[in-house]
Protein backbone atom coordinates (compact mmCIF):
# COMPACT_ATOMS: atom_id res chain seq x y z
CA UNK A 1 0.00 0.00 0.00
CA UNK A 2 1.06 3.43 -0.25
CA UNK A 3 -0.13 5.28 2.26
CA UNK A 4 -1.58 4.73 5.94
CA UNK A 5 -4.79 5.33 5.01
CA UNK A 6 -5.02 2.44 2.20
CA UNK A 7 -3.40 0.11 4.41
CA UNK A 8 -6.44 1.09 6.66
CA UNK A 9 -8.77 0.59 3.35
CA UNK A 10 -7.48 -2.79 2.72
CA UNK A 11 -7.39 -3.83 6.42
CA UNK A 12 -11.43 -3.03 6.56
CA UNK A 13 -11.79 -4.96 2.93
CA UNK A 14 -10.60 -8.15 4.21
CA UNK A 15 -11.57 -7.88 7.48
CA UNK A 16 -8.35 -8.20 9.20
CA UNK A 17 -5.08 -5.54 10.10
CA UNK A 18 -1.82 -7.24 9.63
CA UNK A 19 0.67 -5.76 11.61
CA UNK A 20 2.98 -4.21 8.96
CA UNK A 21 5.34 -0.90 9.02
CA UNK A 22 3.66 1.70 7.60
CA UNK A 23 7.08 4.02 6.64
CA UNK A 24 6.24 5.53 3.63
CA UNK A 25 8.40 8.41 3.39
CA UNK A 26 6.47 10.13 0.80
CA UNK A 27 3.50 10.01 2.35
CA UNK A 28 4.58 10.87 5.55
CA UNK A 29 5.97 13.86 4.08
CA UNK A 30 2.80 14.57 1.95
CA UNK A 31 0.95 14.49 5.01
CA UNK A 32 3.28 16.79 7.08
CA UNK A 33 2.96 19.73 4.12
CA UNK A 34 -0.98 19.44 4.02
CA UNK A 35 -0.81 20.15 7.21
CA UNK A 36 -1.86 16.77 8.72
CA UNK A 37 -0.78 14.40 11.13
CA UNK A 38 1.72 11.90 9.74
CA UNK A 39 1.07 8.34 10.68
CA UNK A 40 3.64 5.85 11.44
CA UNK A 41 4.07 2.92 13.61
CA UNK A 42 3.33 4.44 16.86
CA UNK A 43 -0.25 4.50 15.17
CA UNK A 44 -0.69 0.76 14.67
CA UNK A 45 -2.96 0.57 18.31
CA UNK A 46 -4.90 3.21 17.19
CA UNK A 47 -6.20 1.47 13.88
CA UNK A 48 -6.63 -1.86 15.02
CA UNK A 49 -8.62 -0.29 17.91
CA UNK A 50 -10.72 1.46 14.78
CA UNK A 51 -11.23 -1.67 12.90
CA UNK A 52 -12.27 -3.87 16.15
CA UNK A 53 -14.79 -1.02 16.48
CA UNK A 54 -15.65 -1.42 12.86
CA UNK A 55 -18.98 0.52 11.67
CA UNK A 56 -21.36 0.06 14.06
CA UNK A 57 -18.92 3.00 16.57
CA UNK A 58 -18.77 0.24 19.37
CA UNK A 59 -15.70 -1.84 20.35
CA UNK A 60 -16.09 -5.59 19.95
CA UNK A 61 -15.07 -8.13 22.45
CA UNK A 62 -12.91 -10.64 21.65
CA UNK A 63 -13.87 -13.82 23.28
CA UNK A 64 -12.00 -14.61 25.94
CA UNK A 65 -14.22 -17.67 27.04
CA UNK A 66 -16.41 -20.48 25.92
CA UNK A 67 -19.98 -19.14 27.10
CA UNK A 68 -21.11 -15.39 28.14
CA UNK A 69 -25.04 -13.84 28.71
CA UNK A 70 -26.53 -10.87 27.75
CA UNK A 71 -29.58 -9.79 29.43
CA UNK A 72 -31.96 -7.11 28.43
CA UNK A 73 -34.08 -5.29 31.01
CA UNK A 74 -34.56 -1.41 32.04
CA UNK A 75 -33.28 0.30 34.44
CA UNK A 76 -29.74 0.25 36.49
CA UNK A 77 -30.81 -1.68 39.38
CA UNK A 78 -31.78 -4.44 37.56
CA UNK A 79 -28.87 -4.00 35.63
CA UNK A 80 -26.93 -3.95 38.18
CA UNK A 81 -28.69 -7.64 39.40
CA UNK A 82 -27.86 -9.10 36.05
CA UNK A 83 -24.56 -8.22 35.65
CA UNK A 84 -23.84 -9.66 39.38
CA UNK A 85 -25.31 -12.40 38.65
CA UNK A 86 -22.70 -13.39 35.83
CA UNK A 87 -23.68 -11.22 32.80
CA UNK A 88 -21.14 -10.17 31.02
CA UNK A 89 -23.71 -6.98 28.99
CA UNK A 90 -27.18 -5.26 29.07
CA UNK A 91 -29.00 -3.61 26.93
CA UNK A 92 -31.51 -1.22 27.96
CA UNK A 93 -34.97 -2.65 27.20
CA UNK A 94 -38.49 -3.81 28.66
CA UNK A 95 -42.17 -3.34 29.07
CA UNK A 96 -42.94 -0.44 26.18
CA UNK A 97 -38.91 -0.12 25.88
CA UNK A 98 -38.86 -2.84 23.18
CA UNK A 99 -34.80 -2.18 21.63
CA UNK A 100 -33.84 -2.57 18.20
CA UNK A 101 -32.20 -5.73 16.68
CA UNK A 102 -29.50 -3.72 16.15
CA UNK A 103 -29.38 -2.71 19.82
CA UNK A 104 -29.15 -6.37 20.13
CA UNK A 105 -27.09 -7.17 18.03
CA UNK A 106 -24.48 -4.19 19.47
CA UNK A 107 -24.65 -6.15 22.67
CA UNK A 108 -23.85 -9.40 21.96
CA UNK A 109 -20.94 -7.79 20.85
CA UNK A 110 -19.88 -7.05 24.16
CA UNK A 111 -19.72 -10.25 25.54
CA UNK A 112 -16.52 -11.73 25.08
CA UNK A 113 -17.45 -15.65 24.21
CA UNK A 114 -17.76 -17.92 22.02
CA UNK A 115 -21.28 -19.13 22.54
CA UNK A 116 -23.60 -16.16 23.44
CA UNK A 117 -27.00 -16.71 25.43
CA UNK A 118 -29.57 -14.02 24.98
CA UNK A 119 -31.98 -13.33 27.55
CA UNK A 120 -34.89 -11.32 26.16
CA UNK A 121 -36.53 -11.16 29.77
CA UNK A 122 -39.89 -10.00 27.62
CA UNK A 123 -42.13 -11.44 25.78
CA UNK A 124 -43.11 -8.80 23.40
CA UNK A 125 -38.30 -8.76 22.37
CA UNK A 126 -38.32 -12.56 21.93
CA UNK A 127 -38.43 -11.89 17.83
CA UNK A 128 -36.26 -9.24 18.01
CA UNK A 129 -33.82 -10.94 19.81
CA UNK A 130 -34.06 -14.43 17.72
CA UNK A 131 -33.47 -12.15 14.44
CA UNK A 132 -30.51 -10.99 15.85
CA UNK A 133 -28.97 -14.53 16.91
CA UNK A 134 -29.64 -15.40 13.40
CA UNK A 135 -27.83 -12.52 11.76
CA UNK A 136 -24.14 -12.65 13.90
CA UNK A 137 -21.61 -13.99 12.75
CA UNK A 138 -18.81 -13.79 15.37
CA UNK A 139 -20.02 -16.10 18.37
CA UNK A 140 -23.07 -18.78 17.96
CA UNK A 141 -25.98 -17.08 19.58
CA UNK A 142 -29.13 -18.66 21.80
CA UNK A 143 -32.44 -17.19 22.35
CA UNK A 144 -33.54 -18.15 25.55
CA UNK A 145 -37.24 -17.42 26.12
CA UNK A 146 -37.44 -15.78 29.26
CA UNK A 147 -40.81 -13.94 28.83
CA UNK A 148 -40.59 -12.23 32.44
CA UNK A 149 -37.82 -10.78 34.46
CA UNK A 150 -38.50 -12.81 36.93
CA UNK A 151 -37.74 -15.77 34.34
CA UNK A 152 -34.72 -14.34 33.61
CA UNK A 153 -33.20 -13.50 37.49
CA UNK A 154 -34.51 -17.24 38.91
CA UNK A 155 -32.88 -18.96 35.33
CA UNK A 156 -29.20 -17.05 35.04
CA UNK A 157 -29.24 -17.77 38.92
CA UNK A 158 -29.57 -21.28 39.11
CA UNK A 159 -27.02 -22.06 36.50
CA UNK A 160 -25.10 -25.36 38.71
CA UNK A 161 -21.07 -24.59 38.89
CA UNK A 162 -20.89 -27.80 37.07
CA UNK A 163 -22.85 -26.94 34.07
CA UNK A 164 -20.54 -26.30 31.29
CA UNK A 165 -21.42 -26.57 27.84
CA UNK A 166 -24.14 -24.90 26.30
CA UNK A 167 -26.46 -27.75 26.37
CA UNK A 168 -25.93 -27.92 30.25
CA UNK A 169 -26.29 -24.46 30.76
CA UNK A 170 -29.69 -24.44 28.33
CA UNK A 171 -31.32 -27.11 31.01
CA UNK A 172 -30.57 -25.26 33.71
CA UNK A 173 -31.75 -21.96 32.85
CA UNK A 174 -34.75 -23.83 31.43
CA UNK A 175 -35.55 -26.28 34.18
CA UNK A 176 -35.45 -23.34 37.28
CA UNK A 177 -38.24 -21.08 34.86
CA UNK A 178 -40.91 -23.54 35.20
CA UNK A 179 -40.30 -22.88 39.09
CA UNK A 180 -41.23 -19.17 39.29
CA UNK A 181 -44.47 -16.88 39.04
CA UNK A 182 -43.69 -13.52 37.99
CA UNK A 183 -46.31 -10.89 39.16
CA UNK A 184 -46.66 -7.29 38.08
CA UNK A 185 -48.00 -3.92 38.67
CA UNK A 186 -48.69 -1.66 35.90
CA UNK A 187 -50.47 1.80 35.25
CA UNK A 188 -53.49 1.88 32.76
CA UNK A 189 -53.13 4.34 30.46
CA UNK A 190 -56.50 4.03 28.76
CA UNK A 191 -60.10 2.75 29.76
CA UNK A 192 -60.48 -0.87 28.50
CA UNK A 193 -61.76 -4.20 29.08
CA UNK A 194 -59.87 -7.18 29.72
CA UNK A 195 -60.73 -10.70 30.87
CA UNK A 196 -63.79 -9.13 31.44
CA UNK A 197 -62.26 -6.50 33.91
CA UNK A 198 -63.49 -3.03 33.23
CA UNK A 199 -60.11 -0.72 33.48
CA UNK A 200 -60.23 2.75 33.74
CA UNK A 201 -57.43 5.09 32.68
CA UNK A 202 -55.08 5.83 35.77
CA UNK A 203 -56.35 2.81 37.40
CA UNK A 204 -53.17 0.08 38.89
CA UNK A 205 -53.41 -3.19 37.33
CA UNK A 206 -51.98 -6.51 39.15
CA UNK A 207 -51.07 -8.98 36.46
CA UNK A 208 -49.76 -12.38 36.50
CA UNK A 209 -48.63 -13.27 32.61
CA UNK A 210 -51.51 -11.56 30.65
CA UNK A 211 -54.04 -12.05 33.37
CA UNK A 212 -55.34 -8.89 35.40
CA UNK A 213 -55.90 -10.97 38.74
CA UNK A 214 -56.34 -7.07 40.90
CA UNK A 215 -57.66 -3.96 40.03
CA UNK A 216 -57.52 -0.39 42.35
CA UNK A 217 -57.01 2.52 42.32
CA UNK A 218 -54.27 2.13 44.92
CA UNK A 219 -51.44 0.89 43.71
CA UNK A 220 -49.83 0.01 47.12
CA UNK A 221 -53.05 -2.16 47.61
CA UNK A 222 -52.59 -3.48 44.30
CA UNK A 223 -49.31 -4.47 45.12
CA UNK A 224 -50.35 -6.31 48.42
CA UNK A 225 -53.13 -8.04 47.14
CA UNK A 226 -50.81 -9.33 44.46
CA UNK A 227 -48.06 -10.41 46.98
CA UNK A 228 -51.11 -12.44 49.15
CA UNK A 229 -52.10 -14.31 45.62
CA UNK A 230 -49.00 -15.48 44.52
CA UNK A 231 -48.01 -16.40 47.87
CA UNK A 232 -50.79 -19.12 48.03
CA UNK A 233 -49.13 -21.31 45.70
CA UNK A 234 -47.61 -24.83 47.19
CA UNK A 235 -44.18 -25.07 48.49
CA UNK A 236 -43.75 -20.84 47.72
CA UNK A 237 -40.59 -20.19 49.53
CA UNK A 238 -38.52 -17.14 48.33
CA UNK A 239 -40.58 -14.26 47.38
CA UNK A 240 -38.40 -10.81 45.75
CA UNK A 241 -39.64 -7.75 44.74
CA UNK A 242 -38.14 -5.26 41.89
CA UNK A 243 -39.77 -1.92 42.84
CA UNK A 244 -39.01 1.17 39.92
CA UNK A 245 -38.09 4.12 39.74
CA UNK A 246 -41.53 6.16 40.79
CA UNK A 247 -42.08 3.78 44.09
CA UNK A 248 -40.37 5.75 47.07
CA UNK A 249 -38.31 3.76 49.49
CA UNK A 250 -40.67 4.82 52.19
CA UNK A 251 -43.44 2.68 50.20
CA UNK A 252 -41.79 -0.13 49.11
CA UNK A 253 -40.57 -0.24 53.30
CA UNK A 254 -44.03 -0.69 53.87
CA UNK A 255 -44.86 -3.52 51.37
CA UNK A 256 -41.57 -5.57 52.70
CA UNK A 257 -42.88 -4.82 56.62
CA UNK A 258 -46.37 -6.01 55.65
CA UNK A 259 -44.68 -9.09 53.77
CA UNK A 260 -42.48 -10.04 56.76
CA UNK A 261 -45.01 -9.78 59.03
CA UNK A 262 -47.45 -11.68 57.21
CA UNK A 263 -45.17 -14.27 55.89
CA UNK A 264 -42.74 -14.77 58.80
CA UNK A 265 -41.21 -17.84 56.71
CA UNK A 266 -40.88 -16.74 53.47
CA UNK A 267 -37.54 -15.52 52.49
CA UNK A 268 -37.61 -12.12 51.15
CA UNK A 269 -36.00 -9.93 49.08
CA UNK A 270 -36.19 -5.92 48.13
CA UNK A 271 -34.54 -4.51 45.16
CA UNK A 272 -34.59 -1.48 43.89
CA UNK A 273 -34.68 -2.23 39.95
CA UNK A 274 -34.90 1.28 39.19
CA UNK A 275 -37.23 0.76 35.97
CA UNK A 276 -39.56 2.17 34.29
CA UNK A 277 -42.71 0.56 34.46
């Protein structure tokens, strides 16, 4: 080549940088009276760090490992859960915060593995996240269906130390989110009728899956109604609660006291999740 920049062209073309000297004299000097910054050797770092970052404007990890997880929820406390819980990325995504494939596909390429699991962790991203499995190239990606966060935080969890290929891991993940029952509380934001529930606009909803199982116009009520009906199921033993961004501590202090109280047994758990909805 004759200049840095189409040993940078021809790097991008084929995909790869090999490490040559770039010590074109001419060029250099061509450079130096336009004005510009001559590149030499020193700048070798610099373009490789460019072409790992290639068009999309993010880095891309090399993989450093046989099997990594991406999780997609909203908000930084629940985030903050997945990543502790062995994540290696998150992208920012949930109930009416549906992300792009490409959003998707941006994180995966954070995760520095061979064999990437996805974890959707809503129902409504499954497709989006299945396209993008089956448009990288880098790492073989799996779409785990986790429809709920809840699905997601019980499945990553119970992954055994001695699972270890992907198969392994799959049954894990898969056996422990038959085991949970994820429960929500949502805002309406229009008057409608569901299950044959009459919902006004501004009224709290208290779903289980698609089900409206508790209607107010309390939400903290909502909430504790919601807590006593899941609760009822056989051999319930660990109950935790994400509480977002628009629940105060002082409230969601008051659902865990009534919980503990009521439930003397049950191990519980408050997080703030910090999302959304």
């Amino acid at each position: 080549t004759d200049t840095p920049g189409d040993a940078l062209n021809e790097a991008q073309k084929y995909g790869t940088l090999e490490l040559a000297k770039i010590e074109n004299m001419r060029s250099q000097a061509d450079a130096l009276a336009a004005g510009r910054q001559a590149q030499s050797t020193d700048d070798l770092d610099a373009i490789e760090e460019e072409l790992e970052s290639g068009e999309s404007g993010h880095k891309v990890a090399a993989p450093e490992k046989a099997v990594g997880f991406l999780a997609i929820c909203a908000g930084d406390g629940l985030a903050a859960v997945f990543r502790d819980l062995g994540c290696d990325a998150v992208v920012s995504g949930g109930q009416t915060m549906n992300p792009s494939t490409e959003s998707i596909l941006a994180g995966i390429d954070q995760v520095p593995a061979e064999t990437v699991f996805v974890l959707p962790n809503n129902g409504n991203i499954i497709m989006a996240a299945k396209q993008a499995a089956e448009e990288y190239q880098r790492a073989k990606v799996f779409v785990i269906e986790t429809k709920t966060l809840g699905a997601g935080y019980v499945g990553i969890a119970a992954i055994d130390d001695c699972a270890e290929t992907p198969e392994e891991i799959l049954s894990c993940i898969e056996t422990a989110m038959q085991t949970v029952i994820t429960a929500s509380v949502s805002l309406a934001v229009r008057d409608a009728d569901i299950g044959g529930k009459h919902i006004h606009n501004g009224d709290y909803m208290g779903f289980v899956g698609k089900e409206v199982l508790v209607l107010s116009e309390d939400r903290d009520d909502v909430a504790r109604k919601l807590v006593d009906h899941i609760l009822t199921t056989p051999d319930a033993f660990l109950l935790t609660v994400f509480y977002g961004k628009d629940v105060t501590d002082e409230a969601a202090g008051a659902l865990e006291a009534y919980c503990r109280e009521k439930y003397p047994d049950m191990e519980i758990y408050f997080i703030n999740g910090g999302q959304e909805v």
